[in-house]
PDB file of N, CA and C in Angstrom:
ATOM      1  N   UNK A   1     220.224   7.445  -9.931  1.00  0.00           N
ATOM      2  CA  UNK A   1     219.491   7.913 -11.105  1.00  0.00           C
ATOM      3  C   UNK A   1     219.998   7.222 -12.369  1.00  0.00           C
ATOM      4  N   UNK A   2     221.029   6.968 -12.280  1.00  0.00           N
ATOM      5  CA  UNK A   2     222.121   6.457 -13.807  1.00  0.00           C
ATOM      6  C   UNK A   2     221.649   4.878 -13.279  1.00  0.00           C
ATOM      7  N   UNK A   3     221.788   4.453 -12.775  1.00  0.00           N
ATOM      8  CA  UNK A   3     221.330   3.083 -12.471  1.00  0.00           C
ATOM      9  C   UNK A   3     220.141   2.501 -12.972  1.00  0.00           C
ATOM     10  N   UNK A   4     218.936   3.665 -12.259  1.00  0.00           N
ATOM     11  CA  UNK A   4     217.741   3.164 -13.052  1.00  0.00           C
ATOM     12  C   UNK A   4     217.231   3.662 -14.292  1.00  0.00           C
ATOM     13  N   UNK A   5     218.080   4.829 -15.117  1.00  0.00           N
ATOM     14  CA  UNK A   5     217.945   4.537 -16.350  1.00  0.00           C
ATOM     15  C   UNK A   5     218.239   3.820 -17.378  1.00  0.00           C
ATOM     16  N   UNK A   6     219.593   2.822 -16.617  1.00  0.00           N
ATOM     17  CA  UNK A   6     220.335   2.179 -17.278  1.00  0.00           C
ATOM     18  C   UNK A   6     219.412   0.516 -17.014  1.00  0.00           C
ATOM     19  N   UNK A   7     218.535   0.312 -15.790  1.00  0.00           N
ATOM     20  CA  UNK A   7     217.972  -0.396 -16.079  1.00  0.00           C
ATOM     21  C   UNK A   7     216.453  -0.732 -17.024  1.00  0.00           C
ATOM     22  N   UNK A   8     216.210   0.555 -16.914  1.00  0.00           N
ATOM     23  CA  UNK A   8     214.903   0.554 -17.499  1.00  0.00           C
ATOM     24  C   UNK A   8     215.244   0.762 -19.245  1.00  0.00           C
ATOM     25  N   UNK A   9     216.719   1.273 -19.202  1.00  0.00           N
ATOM     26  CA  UNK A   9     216.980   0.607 -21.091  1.00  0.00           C
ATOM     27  C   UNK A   9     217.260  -0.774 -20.940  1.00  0.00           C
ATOM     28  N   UNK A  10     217.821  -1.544 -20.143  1.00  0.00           N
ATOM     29  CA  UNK A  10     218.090  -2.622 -20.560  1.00  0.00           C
ATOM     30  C   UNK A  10     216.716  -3.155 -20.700  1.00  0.00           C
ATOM     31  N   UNK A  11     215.831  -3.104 -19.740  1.00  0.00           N
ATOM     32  CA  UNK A  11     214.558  -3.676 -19.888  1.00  0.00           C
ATOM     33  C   UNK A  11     213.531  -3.749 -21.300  1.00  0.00           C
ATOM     34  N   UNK A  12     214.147  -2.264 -22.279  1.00  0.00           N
ATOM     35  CA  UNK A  12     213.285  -2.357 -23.047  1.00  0.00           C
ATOM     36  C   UNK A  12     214.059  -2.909 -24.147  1.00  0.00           C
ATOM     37  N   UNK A  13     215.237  -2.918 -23.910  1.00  0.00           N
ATOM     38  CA  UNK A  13     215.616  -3.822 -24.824  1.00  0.00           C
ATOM     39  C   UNK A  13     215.510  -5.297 -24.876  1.00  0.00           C
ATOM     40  N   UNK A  14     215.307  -5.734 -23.588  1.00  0.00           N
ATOM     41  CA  UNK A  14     214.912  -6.968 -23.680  1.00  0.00           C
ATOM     42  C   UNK A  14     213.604  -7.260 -23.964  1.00  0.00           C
ATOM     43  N   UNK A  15     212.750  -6.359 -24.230  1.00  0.00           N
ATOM     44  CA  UNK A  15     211.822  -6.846 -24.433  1.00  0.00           C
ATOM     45  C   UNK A  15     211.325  -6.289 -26.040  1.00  0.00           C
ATOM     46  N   UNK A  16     211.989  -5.351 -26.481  1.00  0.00           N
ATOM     47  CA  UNK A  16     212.660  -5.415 -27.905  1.00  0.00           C
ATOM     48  C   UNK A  16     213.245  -6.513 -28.323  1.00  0.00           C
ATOM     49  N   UNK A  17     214.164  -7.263 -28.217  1.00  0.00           N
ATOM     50  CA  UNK A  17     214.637  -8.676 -28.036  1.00  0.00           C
ATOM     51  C   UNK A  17     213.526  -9.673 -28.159  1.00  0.00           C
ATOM     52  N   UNK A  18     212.644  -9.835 -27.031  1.00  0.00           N
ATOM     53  CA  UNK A  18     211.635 -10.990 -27.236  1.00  0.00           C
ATOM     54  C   UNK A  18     210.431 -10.324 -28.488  1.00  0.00           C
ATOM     55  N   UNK A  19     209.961  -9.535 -28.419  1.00  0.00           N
ATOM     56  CA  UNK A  19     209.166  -9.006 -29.425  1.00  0.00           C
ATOM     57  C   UNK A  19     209.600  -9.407 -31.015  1.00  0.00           C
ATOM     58  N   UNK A  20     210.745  -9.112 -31.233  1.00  0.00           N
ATOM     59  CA  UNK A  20     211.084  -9.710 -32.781  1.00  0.00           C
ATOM     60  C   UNK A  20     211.283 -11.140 -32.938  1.00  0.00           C
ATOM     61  N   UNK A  21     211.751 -11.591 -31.675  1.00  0.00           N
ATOM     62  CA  UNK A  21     211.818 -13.105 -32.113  1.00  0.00           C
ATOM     63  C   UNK A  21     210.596 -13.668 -31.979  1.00  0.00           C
ATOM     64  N   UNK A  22     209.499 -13.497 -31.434  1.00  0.00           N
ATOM     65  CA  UNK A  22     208.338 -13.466 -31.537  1.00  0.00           C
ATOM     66  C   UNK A  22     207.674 -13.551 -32.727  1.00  0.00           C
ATOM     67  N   UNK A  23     207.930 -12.255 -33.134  1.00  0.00           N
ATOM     68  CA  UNK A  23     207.503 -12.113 -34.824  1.00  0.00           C
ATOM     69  C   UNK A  23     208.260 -12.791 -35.933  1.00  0.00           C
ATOM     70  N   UNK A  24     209.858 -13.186 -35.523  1.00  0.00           N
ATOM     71  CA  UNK A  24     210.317 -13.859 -36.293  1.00  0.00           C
ATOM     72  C   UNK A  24     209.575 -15.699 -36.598  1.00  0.00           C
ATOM     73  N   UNK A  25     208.695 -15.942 -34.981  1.00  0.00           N
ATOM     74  CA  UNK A  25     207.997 -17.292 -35.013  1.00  0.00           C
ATOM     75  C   UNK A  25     206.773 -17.230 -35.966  1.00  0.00           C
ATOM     76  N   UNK A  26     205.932 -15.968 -35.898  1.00  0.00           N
ATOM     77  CA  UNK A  26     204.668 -15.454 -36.230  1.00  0.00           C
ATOM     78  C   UNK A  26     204.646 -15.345 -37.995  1.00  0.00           C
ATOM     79  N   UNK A  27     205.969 -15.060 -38.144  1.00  0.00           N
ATOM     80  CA  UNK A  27     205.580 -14.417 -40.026  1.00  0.00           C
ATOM     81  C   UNK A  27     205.143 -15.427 -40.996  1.00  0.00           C
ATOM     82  N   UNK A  28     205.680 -16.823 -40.388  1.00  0.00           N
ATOM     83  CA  UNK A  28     205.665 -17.651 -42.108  1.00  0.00           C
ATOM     84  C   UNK A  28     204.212 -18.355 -41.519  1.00  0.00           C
ATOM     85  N   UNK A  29     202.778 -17.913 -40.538  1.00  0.00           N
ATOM     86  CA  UNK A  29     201.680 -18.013 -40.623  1.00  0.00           C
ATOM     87  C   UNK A  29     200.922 -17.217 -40.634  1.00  0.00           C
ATOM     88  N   UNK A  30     201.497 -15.839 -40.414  1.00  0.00           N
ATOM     89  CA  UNK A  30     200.582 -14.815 -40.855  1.00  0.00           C
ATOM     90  C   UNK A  30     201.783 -13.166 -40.835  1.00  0.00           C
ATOM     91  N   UNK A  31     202.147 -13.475 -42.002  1.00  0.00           N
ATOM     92  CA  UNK A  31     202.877 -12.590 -42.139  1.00  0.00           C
ATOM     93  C   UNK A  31     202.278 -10.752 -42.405  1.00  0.00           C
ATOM     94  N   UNK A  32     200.568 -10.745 -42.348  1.00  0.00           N
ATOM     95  CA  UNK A  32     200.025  -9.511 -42.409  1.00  0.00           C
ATOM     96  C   UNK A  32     200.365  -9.208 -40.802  1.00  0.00           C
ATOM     97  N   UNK A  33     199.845 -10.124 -40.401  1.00  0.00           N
ATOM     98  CA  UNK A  33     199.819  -9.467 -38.654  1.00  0.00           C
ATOM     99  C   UNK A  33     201.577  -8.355 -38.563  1.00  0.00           C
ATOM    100  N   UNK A  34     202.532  -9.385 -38.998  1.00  0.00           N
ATOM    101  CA  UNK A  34     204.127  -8.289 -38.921  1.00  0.00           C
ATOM    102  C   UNK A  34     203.960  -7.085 -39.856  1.00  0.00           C
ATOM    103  N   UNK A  35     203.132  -7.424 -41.165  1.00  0.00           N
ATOM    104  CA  UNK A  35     203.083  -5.987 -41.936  1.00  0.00           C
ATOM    105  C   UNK A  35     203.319  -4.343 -40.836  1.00  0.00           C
ATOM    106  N   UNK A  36     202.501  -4.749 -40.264  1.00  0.00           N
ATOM    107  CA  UNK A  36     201.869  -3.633 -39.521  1.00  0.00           C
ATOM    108  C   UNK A  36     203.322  -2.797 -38.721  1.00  0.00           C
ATOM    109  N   UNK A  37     203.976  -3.852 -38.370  1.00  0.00           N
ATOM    110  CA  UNK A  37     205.362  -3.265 -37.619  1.00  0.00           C
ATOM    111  C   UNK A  37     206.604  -2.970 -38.305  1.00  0.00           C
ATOM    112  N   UNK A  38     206.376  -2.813 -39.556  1.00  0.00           N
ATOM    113  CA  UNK A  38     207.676  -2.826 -40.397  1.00  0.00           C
ATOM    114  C   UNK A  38     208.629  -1.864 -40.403  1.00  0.00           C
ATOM    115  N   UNK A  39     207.652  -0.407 -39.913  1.00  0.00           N
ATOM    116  CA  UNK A  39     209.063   0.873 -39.572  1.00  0.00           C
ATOM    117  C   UNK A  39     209.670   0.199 -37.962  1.00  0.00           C
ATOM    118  N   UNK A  40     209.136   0.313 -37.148  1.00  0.00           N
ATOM    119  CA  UNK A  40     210.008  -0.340 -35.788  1.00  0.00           C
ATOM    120  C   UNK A  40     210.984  -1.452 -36.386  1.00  0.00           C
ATOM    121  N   UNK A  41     210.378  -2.152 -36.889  1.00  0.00           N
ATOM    122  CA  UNK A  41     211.592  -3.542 -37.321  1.00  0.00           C
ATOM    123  C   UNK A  41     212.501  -2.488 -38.069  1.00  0.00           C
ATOM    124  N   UNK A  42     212.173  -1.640 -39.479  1.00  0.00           N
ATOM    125  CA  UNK A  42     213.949  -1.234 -39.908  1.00  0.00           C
ATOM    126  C   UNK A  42     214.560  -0.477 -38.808  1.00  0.00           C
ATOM    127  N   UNK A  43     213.660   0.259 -37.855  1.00  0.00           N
ATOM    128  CA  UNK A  43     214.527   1.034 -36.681  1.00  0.00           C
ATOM    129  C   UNK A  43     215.043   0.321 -36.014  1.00  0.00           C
ATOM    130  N   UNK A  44     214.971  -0.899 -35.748  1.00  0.00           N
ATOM    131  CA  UNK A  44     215.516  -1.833 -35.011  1.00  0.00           C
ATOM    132  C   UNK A  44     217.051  -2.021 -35.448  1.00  0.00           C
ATOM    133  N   UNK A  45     217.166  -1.958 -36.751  1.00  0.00           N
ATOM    134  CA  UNK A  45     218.166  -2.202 -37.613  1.00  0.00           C
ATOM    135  C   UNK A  45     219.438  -1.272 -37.088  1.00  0.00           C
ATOM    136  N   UNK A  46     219.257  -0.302 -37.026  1.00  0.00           N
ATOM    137  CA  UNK A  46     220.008   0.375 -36.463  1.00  0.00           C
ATOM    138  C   UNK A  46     220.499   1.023 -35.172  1.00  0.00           C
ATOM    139  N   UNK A  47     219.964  -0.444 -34.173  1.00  0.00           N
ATOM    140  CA  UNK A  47     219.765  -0.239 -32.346  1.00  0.00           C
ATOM    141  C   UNK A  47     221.345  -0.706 -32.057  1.00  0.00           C
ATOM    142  N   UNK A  48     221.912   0.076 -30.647  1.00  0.00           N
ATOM    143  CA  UNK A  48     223.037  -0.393 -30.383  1.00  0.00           C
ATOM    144  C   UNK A  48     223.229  -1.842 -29.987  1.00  0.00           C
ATOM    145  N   UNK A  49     222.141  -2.478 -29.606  1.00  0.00           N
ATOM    146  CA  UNK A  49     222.647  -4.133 -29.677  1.00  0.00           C
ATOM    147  C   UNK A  49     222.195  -4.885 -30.540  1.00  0.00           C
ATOM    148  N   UNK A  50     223.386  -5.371 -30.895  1.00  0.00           N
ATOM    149  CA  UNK A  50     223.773  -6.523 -31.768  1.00  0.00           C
ATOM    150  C   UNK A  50     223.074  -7.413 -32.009  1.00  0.00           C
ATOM    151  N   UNK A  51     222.766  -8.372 -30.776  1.00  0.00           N
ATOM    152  CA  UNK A  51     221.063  -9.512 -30.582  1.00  0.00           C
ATOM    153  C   UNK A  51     220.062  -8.448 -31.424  1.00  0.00           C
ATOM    154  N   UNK A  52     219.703  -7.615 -31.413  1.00  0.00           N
ATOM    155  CA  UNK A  52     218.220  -7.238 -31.960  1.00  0.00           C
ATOM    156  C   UNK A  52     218.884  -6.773 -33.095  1.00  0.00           C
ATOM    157  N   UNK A  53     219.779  -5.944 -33.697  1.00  0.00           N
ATOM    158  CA  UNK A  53     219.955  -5.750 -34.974  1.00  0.00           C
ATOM    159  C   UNK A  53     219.938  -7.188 -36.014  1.00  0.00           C
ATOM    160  N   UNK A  54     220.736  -8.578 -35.209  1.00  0.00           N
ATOM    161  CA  UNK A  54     220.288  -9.710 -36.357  1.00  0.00           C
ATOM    162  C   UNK A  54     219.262  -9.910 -36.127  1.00  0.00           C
ATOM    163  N   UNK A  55     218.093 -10.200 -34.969  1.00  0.00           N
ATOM    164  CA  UNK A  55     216.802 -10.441 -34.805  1.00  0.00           C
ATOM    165  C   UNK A  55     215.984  -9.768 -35.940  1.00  0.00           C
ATOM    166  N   UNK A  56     216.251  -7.850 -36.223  1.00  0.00           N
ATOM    167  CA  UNK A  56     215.497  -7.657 -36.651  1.00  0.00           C
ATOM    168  C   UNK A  56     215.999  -7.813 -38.359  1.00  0.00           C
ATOM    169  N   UNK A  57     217.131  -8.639 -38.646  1.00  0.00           N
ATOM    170  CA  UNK A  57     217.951  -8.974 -39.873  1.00  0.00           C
ATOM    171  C   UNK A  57     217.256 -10.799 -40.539  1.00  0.00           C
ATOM    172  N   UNK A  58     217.178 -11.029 -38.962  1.00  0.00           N
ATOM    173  CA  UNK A  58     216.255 -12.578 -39.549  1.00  0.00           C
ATOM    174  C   UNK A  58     214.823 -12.104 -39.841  1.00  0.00           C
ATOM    175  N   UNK A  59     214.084 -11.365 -39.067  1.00  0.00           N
ATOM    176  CA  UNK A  59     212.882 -11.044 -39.121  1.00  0.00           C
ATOM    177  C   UNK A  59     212.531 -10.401 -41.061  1.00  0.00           C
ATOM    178  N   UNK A  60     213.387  -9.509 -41.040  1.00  0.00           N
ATOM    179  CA  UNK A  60     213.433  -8.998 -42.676  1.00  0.00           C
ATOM    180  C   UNK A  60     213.605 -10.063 -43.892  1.00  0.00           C
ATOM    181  N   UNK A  61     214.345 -10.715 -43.143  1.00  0.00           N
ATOM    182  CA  UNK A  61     214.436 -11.662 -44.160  1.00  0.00           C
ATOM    183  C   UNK A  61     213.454 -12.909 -44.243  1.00  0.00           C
ATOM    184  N   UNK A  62     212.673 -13.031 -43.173  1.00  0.00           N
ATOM    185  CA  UNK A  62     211.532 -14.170 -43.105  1.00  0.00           C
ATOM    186  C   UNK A  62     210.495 -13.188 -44.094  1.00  0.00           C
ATOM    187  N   UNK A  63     209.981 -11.916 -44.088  1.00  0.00           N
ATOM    188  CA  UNK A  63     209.218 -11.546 -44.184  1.00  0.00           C
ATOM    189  C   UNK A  63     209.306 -11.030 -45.530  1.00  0.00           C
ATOM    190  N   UNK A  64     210.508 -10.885 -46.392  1.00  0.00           N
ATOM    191  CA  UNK A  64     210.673 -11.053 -47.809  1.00  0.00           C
ATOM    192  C   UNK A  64     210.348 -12.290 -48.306  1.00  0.00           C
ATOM    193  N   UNK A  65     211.026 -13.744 -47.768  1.00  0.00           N
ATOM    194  CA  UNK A  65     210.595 -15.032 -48.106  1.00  0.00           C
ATOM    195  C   UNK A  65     209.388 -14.777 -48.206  1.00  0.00           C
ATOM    196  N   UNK A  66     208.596 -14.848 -47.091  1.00  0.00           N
ATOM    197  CA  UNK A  66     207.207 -15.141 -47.284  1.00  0.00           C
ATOM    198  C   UNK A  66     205.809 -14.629 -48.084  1.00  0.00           C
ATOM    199  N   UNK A  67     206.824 -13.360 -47.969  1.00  0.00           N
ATOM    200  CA  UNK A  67     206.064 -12.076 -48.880  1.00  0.00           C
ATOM    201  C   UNK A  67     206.226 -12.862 -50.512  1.00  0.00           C
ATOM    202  N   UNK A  68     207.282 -13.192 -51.001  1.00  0.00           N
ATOM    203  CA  UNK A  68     208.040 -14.182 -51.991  1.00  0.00           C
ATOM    204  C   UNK A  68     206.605 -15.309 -52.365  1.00  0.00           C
ATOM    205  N   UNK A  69     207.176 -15.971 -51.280  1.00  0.00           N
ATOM    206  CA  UNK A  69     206.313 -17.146 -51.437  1.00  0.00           C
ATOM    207  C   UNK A  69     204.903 -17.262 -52.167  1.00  0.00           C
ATOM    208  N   UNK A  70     204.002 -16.075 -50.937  1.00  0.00           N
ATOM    209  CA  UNK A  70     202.970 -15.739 -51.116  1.00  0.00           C
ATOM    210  C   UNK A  70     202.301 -15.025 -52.312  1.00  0.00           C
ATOM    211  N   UNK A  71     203.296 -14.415 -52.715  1.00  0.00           N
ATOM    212  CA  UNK A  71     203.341 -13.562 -54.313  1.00  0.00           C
ATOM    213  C   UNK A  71     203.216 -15.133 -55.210  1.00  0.00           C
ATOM    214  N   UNK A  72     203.778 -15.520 -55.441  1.00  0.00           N
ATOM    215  CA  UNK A  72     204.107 -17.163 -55.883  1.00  0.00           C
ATOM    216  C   UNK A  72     202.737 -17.578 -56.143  1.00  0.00           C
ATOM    217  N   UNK A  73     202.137 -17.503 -55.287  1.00  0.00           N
ATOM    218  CA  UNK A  73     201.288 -18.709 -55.138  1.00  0.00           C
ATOM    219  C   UNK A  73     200.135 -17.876 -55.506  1.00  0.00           C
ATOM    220  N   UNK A  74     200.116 -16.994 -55.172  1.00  0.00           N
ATOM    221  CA  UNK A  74     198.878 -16.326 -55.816  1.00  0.00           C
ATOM    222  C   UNK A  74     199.213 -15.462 -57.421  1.00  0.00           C
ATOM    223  N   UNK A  75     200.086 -16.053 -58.182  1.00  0.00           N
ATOM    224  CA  UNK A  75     200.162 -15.798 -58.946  1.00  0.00           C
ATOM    225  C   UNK A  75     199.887 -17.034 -60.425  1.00  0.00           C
TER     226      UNK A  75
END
């Protein structure tokens, strides 16, 4: 029983894992599409592994740049 709960967290963390780096590829061409996920990304922030807490630390920070940028330019 401890086995397969312990696999089926690892699983979603890995796929927590690919999901932000995903979005970390996705933001600086369409950074509305990530709008949409922005409470999961800060909850991310505070997940016990390390890989997805910077994942979701690069992701925040692509998505201020771009948010940045985009303010910029339409200004």
């Amino acid at each position: 029983m401890l086995a397969k709960r312990s696999s089926r967290l690892l699983q979603q963390s890995i796929v927590k894992y690919i999901a932000l780096l995903a979005m970390v590829k996705i933001v600086p061409t369409h950074p509305h599409l990530i709008a949409d996920y922005q409470d999961e990304i800060l909850q991310s922030l505070d997940d016990e592994d390390v890989s997805i807490r910077m994942r979701a630390l690069e992701l925040i920070s692509s998505m201020v740049r771009y948010s940045y940028i985009s303010s910029c330019n339409a200004g």
